[in-house]
N, C-alpha and C. Protein backbone atom coordinates (compact mmCIF):
# COMPACT_ATOMS: atom_id res chain seq x y z
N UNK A 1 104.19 109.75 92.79
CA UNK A 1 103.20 109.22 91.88
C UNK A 1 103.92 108.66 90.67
N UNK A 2 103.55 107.53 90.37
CA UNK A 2 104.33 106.72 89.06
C UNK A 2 103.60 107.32 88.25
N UNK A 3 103.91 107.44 86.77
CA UNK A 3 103.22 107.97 85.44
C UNK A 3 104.13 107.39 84.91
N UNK A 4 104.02 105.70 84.77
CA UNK A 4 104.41 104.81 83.95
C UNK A 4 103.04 104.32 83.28
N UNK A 5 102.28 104.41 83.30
CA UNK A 5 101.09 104.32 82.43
C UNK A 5 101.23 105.20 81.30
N UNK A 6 101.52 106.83 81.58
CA UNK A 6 101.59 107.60 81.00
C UNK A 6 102.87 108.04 79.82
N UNK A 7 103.80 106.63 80.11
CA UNK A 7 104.71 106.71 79.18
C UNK A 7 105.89 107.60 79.65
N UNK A 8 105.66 108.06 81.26
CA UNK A 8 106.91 108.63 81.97
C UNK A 8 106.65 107.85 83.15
N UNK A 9 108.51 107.28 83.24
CA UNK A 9 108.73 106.55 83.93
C UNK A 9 109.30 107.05 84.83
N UNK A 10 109.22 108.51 85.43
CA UNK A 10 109.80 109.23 86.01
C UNK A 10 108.81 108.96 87.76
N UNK A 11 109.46 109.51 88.69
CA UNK A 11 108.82 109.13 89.66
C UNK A 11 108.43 110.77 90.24
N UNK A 12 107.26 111.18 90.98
CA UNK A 12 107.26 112.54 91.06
C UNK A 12 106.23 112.30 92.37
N UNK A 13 107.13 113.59 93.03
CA UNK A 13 106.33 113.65 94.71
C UNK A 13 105.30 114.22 94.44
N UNK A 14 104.35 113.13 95.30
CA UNK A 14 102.57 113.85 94.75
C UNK A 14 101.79 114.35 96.07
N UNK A 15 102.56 115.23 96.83
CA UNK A 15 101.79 115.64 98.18
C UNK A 15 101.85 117.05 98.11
N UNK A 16 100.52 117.63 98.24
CA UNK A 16 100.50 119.02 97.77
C UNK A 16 100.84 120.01 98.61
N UNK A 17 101.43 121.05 98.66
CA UNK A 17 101.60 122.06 99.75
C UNK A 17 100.57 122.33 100.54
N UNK A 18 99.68 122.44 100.31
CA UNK A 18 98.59 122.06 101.60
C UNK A 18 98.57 121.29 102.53
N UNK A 19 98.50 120.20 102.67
CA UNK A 19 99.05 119.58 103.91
C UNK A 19 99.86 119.53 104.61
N UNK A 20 100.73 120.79 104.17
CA UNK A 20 101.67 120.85 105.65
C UNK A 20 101.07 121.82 106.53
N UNK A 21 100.11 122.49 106.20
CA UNK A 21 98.76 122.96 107.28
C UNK A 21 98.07 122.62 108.03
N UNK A 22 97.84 121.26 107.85
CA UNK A 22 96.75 120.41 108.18
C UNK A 22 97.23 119.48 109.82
N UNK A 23 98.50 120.07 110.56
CA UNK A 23 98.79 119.23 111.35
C UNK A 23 99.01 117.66 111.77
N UNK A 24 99.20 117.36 110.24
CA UNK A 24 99.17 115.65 110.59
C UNK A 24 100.34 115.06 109.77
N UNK A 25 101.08 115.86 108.42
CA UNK A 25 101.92 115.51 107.69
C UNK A 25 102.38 116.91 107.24
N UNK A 26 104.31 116.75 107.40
CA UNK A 26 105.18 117.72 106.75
C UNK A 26 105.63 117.15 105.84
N UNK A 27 105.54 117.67 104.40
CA UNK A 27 105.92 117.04 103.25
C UNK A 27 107.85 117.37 103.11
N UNK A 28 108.28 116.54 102.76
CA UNK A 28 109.79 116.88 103.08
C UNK A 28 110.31 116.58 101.72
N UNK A 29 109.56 116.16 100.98
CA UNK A 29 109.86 116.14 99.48
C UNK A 29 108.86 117.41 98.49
N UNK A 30 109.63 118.60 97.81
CA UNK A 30 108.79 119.79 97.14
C UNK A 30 107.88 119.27 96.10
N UNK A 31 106.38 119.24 96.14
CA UNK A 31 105.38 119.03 95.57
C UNK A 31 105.79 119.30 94.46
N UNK A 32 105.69 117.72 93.02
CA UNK A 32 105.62 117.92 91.44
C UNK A 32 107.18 117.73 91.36
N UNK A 33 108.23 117.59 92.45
CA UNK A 33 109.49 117.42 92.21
C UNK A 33 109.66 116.32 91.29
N UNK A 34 110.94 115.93 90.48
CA UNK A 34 111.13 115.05 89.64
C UNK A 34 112.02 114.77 90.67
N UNK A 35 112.27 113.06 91.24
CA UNK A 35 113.13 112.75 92.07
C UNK A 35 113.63 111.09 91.31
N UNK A 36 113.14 110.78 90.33
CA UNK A 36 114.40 110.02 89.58
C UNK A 36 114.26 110.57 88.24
N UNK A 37 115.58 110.82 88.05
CA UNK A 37 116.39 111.15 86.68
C UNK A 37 117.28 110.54 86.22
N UNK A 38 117.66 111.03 84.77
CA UNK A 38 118.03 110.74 83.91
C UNK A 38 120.07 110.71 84.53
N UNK A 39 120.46 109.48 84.49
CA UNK A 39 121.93 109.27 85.01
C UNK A 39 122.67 108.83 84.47
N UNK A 40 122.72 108.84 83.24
CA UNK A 40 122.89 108.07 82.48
C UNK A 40 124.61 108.49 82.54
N UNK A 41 124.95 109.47 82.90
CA UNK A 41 126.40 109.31 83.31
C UNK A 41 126.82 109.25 84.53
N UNK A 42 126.28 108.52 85.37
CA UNK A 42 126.07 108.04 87.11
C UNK A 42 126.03 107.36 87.30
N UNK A 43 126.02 106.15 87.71
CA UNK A 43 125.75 104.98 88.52
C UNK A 43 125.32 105.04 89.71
N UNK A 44 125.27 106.08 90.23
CA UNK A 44 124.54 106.44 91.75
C UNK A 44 123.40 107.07 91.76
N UNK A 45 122.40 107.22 92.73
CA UNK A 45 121.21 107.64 92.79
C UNK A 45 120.82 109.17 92.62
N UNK A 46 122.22 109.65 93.18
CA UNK A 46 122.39 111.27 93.55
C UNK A 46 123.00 111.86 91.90
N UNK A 47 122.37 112.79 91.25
CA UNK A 47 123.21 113.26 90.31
C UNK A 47 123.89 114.34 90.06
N UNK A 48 122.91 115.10 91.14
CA UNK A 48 123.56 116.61 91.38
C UNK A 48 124.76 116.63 92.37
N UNK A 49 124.96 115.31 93.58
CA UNK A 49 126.07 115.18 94.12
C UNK A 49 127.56 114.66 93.46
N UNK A 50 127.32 114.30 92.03
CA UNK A 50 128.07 113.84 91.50
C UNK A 50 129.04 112.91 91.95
N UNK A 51 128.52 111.86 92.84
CA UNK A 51 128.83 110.63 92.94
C UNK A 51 129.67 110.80 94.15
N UNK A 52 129.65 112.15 95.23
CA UNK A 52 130.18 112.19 96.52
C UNK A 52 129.42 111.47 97.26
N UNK A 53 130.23 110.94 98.29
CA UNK A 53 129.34 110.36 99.33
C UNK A 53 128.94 111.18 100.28
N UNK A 54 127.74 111.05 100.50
CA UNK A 54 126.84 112.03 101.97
C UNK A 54 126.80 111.59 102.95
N UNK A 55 127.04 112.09 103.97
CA UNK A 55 126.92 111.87 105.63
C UNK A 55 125.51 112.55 105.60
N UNK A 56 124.78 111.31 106.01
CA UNK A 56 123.36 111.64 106.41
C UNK A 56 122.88 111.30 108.00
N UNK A 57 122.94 112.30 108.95
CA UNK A 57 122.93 112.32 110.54
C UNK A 57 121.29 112.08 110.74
N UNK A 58 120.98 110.77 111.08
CA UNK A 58 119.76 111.20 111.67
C UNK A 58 119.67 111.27 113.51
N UNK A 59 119.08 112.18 113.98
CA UNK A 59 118.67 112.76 114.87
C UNK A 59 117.92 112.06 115.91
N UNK A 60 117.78 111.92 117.39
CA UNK A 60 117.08 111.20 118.54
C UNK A 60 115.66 111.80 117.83
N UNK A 61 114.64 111.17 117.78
CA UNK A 61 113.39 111.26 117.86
C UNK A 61 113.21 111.97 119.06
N UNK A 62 112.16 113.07 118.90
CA UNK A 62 111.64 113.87 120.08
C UNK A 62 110.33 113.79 120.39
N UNK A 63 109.98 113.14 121.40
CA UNK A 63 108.29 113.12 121.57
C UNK A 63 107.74 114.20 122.63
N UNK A 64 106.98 114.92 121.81
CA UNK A 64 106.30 116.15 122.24
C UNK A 64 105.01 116.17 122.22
N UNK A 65 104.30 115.79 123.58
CA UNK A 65 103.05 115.80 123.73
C UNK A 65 102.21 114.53 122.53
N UNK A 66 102.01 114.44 122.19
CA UNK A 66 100.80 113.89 121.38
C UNK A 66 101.68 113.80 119.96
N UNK A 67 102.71 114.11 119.61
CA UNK A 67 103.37 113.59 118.31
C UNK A 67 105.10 112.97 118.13
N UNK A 68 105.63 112.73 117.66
CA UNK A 68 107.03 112.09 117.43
C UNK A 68 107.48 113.09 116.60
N UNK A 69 108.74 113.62 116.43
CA UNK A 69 108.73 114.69 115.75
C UNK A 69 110.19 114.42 115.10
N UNK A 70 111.42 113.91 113.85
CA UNK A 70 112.27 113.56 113.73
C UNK A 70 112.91 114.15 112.99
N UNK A 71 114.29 114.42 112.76
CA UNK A 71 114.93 115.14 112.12
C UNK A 71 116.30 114.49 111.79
N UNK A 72 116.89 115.28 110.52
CA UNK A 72 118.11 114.83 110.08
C UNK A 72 119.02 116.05 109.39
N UNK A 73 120.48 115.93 108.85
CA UNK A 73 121.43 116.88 108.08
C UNK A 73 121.81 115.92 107.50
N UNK A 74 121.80 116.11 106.50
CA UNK A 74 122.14 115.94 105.32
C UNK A 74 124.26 116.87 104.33
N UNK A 75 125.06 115.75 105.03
CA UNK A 75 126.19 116.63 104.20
C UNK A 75 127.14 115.86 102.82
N UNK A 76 127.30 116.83 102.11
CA UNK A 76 126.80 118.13 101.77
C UNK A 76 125.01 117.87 101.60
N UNK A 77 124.62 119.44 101.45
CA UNK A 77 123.20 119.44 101.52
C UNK A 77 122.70 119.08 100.00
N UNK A 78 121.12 118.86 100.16
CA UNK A 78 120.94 118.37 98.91
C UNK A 78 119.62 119.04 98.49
N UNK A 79 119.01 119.17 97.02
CA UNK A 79 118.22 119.91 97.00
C UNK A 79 116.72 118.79 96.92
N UNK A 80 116.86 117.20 97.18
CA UNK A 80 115.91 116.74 97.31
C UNK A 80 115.00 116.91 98.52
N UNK A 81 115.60 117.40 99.99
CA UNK A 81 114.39 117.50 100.07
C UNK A 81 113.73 118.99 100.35
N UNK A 82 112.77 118.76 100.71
CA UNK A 82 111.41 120.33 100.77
C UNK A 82 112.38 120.87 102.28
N UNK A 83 112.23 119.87 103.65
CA UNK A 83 112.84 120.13 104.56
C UNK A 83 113.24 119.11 105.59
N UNK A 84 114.37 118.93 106.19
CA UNK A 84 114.74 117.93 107.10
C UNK A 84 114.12 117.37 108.10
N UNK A 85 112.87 117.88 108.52
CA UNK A 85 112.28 117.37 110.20
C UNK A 85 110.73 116.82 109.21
N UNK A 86 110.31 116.04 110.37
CA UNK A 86 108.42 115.71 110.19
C UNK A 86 108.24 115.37 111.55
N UNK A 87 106.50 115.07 111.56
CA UNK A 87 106.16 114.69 112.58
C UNK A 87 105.30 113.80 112.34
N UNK A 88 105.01 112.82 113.44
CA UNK A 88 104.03 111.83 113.31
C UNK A 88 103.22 112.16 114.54
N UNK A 89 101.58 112.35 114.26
CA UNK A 89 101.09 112.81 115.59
C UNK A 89 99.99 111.39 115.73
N UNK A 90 99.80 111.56 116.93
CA UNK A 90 98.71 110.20 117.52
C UNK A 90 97.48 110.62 118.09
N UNK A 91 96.15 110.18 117.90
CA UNK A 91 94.74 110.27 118.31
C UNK A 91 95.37 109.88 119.78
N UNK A 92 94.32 110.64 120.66
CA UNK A 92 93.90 110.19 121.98
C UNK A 92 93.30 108.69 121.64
N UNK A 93 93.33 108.03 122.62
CA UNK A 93 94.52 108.23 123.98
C UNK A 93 95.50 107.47 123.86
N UNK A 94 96.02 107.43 123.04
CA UNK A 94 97.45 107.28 122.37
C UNK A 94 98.72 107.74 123.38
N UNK A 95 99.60 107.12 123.78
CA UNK A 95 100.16 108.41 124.00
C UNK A 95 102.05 108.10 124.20
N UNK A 96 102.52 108.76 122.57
CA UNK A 96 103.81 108.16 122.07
C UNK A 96 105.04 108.30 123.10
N UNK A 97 104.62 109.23 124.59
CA UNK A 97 105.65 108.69 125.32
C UNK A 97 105.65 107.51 126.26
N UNK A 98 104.60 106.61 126.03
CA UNK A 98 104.67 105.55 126.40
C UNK A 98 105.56 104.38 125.39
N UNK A 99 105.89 104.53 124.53
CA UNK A 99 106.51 104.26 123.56
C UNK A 99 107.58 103.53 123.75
N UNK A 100 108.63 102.18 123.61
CA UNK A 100 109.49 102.04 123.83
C UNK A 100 110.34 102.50 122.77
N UNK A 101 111.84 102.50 122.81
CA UNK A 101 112.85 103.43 121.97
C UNK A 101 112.78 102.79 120.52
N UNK A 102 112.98 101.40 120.71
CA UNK A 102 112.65 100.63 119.51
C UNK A 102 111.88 100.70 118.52
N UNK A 103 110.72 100.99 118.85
CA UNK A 103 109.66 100.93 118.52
C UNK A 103 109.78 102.61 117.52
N UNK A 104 110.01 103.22 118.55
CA UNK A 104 110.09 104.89 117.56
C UNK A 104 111.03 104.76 116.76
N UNK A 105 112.17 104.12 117.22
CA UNK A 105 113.38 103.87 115.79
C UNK A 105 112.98 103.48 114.70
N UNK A 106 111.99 102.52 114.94
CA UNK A 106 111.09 101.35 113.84
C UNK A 106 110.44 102.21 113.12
N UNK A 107 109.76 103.20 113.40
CA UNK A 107 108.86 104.08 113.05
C UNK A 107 110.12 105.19 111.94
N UNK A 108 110.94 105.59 112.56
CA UNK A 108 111.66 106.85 111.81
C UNK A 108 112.52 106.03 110.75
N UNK A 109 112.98 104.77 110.82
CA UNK A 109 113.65 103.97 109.71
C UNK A 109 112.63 103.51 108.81
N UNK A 110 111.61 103.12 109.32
CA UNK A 110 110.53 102.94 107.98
C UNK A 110 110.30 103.81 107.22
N UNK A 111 110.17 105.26 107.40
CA UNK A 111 109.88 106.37 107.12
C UNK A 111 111.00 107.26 106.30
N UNK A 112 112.35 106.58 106.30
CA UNK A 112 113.40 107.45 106.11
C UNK A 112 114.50 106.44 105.16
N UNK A 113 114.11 105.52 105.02
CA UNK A 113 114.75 104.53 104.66
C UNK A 113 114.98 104.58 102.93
N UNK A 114 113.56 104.67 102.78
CA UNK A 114 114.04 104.76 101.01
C UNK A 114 114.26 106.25 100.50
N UNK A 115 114.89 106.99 101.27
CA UNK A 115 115.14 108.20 100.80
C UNK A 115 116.72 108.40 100.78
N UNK A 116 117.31 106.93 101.18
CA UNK A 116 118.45 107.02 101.18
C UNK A 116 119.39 106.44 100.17
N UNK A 117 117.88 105.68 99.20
CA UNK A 117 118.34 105.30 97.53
C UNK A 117 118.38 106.16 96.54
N UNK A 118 117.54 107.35 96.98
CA UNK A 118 118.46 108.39 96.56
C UNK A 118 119.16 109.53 96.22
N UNK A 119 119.38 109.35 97.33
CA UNK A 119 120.94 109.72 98.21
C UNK A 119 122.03 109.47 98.19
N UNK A 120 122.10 108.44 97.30
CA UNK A 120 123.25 107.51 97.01
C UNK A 120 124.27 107.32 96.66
N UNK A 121 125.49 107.54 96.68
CA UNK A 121 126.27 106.64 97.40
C UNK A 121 126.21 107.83 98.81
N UNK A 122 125.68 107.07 100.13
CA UNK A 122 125.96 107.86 101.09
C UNK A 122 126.18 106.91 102.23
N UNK A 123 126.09 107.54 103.47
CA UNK A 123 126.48 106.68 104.85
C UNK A 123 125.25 107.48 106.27
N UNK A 124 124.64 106.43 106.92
CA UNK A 124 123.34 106.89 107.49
C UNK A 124 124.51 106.49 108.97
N UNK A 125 124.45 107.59 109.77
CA UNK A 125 124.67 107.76 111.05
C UNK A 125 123.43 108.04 112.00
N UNK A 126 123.97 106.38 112.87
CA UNK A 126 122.64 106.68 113.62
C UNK A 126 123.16 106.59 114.98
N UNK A 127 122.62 107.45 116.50
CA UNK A 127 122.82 107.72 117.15
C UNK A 127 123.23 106.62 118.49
N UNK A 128 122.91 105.50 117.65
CA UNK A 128 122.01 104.11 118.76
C UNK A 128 122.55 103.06 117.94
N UNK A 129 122.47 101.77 118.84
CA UNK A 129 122.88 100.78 117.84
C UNK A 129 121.83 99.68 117.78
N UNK A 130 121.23 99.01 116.40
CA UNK A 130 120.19 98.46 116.55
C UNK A 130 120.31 96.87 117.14
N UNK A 131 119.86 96.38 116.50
CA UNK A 131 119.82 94.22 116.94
C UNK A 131 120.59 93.58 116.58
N UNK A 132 120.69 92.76 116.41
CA UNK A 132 121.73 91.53 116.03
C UNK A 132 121.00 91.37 114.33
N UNK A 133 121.56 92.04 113.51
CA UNK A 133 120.89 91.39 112.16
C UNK A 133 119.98 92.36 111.87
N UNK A 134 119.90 93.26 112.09
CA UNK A 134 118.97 94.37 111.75
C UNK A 134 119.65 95.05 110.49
N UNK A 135 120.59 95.68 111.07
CA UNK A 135 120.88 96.54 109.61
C UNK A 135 121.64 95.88 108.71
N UNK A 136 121.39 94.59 108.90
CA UNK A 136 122.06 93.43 107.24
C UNK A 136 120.22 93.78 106.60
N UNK A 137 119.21 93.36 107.62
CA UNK A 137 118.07 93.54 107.50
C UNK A 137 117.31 95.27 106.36
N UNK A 138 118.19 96.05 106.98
CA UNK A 138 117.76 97.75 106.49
C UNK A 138 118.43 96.86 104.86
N UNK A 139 119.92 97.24 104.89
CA UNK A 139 120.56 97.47 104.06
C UNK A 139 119.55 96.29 102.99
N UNK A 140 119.33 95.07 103.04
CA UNK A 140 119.02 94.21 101.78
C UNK A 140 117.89 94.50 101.30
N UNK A 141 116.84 95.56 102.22
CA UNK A 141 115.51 96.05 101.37
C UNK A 141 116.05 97.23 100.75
N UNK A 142 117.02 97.72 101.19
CA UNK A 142 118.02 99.13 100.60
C UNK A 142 118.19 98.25 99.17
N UNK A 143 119.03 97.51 98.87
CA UNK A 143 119.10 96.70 97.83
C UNK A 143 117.64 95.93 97.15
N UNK A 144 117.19 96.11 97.43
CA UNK A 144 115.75 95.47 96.62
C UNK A 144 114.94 96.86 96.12
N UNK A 145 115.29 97.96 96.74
CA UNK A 145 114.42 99.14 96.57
C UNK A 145 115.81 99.79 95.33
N UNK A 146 116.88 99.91 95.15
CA UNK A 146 117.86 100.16 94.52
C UNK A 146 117.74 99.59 93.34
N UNK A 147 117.31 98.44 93.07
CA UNK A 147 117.20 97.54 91.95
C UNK A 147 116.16 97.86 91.22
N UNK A 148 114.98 98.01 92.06
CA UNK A 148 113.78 98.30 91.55
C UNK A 148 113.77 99.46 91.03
N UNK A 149 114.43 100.88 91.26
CA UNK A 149 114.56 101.88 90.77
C UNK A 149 115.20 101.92 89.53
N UNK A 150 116.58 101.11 89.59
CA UNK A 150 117.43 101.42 88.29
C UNK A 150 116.85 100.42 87.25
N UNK A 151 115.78 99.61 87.47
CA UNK A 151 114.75 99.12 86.52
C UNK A 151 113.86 99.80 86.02
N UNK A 152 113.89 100.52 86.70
CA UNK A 152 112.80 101.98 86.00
C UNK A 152 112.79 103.26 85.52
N UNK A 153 114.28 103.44 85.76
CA UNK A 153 114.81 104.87 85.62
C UNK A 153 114.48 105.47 84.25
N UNK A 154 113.93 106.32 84.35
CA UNK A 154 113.64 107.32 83.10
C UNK A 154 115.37 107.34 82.69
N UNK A 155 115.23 107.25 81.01
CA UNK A 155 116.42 107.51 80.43
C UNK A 155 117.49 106.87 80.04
N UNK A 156 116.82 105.40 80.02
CA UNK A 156 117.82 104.05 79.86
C UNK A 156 117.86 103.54 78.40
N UNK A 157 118.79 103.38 77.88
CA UNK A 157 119.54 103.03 76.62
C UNK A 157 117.93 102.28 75.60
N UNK A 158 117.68 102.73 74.68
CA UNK A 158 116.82 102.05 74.04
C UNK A 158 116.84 100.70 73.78
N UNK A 159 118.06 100.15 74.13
CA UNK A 159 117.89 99.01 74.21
C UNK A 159 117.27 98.28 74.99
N UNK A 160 117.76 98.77 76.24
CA UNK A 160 117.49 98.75 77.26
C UNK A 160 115.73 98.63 77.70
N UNK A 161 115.86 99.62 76.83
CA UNK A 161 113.85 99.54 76.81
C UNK A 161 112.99 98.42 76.09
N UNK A 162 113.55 97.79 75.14
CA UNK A 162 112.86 97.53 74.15
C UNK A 162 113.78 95.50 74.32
N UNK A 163 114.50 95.18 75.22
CA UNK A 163 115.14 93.95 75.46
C UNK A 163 114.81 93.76 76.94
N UNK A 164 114.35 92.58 77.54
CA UNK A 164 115.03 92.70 78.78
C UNK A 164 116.35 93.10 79.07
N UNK A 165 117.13 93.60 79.65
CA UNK A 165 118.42 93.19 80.14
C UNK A 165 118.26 93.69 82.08
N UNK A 166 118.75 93.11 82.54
CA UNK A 166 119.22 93.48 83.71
C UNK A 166 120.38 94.77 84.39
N UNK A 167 119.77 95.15 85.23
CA UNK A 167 120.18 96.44 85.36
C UNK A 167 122.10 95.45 85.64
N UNK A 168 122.95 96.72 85.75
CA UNK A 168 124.69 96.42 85.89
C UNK A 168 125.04 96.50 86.93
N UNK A 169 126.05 95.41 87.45
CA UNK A 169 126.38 95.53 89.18
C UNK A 169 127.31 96.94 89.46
N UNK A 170 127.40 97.83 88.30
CA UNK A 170 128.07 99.05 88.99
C UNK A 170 126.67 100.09 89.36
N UNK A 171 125.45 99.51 88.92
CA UNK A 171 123.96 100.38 88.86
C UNK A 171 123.52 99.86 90.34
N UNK A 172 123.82 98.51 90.71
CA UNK A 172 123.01 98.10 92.15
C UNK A 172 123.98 97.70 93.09
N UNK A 173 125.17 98.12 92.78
CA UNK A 173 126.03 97.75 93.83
C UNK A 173 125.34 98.59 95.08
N UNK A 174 125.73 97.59 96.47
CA UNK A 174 125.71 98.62 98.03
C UNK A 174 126.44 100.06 97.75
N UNK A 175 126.07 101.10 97.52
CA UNK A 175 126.20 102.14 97.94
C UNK A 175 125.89 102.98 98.60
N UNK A 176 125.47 101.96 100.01
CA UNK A 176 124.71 102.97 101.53
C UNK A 176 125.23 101.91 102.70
N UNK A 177 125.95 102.90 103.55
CA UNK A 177 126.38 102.03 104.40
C UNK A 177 125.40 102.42 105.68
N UNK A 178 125.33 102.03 106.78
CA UNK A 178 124.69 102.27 107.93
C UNK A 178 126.09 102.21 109.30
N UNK A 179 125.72 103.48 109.74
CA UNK A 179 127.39 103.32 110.69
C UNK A 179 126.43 103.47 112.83
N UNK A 180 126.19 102.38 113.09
CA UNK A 180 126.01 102.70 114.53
C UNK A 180 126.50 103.80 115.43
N UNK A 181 126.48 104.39 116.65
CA UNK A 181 126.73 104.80 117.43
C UNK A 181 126.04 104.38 118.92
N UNK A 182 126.56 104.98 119.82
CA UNK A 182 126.08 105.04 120.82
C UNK A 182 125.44 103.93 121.58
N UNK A 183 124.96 103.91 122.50
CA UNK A 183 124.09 102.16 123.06
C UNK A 183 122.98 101.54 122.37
N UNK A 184 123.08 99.94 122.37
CA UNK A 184 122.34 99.63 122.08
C UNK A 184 120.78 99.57 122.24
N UNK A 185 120.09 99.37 121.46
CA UNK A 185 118.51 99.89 122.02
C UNK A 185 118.00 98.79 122.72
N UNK A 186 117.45 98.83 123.54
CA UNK A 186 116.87 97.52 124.88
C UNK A 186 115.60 97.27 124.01
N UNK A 187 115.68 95.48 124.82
CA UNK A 187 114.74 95.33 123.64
C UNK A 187 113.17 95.03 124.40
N UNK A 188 112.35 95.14 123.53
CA UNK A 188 110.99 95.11 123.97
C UNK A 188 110.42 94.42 124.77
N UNK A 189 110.14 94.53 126.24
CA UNK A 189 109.22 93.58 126.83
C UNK A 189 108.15 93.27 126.60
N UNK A 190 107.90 91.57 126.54
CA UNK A 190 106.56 90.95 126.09
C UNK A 190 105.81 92.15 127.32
N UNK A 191 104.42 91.70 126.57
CA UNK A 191 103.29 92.30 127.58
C UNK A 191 102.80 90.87 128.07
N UNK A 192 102.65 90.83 129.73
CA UNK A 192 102.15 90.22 130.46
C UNK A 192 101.08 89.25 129.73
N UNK A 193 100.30 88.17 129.96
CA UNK A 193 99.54 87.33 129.72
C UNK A 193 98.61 87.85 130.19
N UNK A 194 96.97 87.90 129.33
CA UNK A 194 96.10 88.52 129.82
C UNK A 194 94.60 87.31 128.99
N UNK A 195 95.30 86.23 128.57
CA UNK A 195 94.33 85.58 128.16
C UNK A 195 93.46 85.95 126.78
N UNK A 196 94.62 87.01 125.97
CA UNK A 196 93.54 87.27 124.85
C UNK A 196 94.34 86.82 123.47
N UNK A 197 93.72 87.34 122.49
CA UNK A 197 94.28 87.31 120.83
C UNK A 197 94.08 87.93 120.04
N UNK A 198 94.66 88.13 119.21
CA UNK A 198 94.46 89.18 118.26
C UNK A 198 94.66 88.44 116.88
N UNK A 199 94.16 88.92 115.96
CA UNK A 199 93.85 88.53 114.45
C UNK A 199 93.95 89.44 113.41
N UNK A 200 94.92 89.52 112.13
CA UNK A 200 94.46 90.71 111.35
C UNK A 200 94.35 89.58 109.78
């Protein structure tokens, strides 16, 4: 929840411990957490890592019955989040092991992506290797979401507040790499011609 209205420009996880009851969302960030701070002797996103880089492993997606269920380690560990795994579950008649691999990758990188600004300076190991131009693709919204943060960061030079200036290329430099593994993911077959259309 932003409370830049409120004259804190701080950013704070607004999902209450209750809903991790509710079978539909595991909150993996601790409810009321403060998750941007004051860095003012950092240039990286992470402050309690003090500017080590993290090996962040994410994990094969597991589809179990009626939900997607994903997980990651985090090294060294970190105290942002609540806990490493979630799940995404689907209404009947849904049914996510029909799923191609892509498609669930698509799903756990959307989902996991800006948690790695900050995390920052770190390196995302992934099990699979994506497209031709994909992770130039991750990494430059990594950089647009990086920018946008250290434009907002609680705790920036009064000048800073009160002038434009632009954040410093040691504040938005790439400090997240993405390292492939394993085979590449096959890519999606069109669905057959069936004479219809769709509109949103």
């Amino acid at each position: 929840m932003d409370r830049a209205a409120m004259g804190d420009r701080s950013l704070v996880a607004a999902v209450s411990a209750p809903f991790a009851h509710r079978g539909y969302f595991i909150p993996m960030v601790s409810h009321g957490q403060c998750i941007l701070v004051d860095t003012a002797s950092c240039s990286g996103g992470d402050q309690e890592g003090g500017g080590v880089m993290r090996e962040i492993w994410i994990d094969a997606p597991r589809v179990v019955e009626d939900r997607i269920e994903f997980s990651l380690r985090v090294e060294p560990q970190t105290t942002l989040y609540h806990r490493t795994t979630f799940f995404l579950r689907f209404p009947h008649p849904i049914e996510p092991a029909s799923f191609p691999d892509r498609l669930v990758w698509l799903m756990a990188l959307l989902c996991l992506h800006p948690h790695w600004t900050l995390l920052r300076p770190c390196r995302v190991h992934l099990p699979v290797r994506l497209g031709e131009g994909e992770k130039e693709l991750w990494l430059r919204l990594l950089d647009a979401t990086v920018a946008t943060l250290e434009g907002n960061r609680r705790g920036r030079r009064a000048a800073e507040r009160t002038v434009d200036i632009e954040p410093t290329v040691e504040s938005v430099g790439r400090t997240i790499e993405i390292v492939e593994h394993g085979a590449p993911l096959a890519d999606v077959l069109p669905l057959p011609e069936r004479g219809l259309c769709a509109a949103a």
